[in-house]
Protein backbone atom coordinates (compact mmCIF):
# COMPACT_ATOMS: atom_id res chain seq x y z
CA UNK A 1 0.39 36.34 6.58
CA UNK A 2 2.38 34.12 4.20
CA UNK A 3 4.49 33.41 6.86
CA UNK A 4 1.52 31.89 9.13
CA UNK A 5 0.08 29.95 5.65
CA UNK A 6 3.43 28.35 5.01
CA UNK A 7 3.54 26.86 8.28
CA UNK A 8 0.18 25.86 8.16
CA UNK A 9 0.74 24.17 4.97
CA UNK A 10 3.89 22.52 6.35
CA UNK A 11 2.87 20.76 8.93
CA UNK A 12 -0.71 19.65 7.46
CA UNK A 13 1.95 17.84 4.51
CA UNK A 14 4.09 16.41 7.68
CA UNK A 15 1.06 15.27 9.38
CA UNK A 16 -0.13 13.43 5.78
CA UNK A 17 3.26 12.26 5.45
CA UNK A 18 3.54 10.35 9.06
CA UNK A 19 -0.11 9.16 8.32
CA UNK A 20 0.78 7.28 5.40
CA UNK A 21 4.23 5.94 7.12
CA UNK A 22 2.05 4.82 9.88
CA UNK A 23 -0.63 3.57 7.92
CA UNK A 24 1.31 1.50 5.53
CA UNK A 25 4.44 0.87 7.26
CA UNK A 26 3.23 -1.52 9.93
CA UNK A 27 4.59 -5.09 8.42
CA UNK A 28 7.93 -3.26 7.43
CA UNK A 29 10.97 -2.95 9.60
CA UNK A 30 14.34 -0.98 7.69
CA UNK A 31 17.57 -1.99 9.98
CA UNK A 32 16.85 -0.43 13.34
CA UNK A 33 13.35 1.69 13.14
CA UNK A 34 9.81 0.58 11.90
CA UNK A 35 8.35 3.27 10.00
CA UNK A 36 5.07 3.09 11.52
CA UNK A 37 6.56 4.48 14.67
CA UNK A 38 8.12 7.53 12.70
CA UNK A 39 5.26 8.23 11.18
CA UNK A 40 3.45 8.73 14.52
CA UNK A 41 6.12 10.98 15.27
CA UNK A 42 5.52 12.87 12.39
CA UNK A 43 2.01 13.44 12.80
CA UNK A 44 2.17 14.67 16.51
CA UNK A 45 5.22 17.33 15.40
CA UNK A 46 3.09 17.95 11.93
CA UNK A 47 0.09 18.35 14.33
CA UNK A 48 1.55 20.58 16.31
CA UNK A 49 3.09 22.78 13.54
CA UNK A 50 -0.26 22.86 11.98
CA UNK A 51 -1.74 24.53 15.02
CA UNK A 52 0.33 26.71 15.58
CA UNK A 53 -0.13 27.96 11.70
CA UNK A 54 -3.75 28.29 12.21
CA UNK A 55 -3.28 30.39 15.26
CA UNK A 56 -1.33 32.68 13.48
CA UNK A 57 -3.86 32.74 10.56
CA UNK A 58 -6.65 33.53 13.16
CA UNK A 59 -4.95 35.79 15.66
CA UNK A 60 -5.86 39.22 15.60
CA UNK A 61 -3.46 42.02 13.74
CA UNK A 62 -0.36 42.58 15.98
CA UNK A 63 -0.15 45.32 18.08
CA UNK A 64 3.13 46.26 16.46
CA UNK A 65 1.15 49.34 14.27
């Protein structure tokens, strides 16, 4: 269960994290990317990550025994 709660936790901070590059990273531009634009790839692979955390928190017991 630790296991499904760390990856939970991971990819709600790597959604928050691409949020706040996308939010306040739209005027800048380092050398070759704009961080807005990584930060809205961080929040679809933090979004996904965080789904698939909660459905292994909610999933019922495996059938392993």
């Amino acid at each position: 269960m630790a296991s499904a709660r760390k990856t939970l936790f991971t990819g709600s901070l790597t959604f928050v994290v691409g949020l706040a590059l996308w939010l306040f990273g739209l005027d800048e531009e380092i050398f070759v990317f704009t961080p807005s634009k990584i930060g809205v790839v961080l929040m679809v692979i933090g979004g996904v990550e965080a789904l698939y955390g909660l459905y292994k928190v909610l999933r019922p017991g495996d059938a392993r025994g």
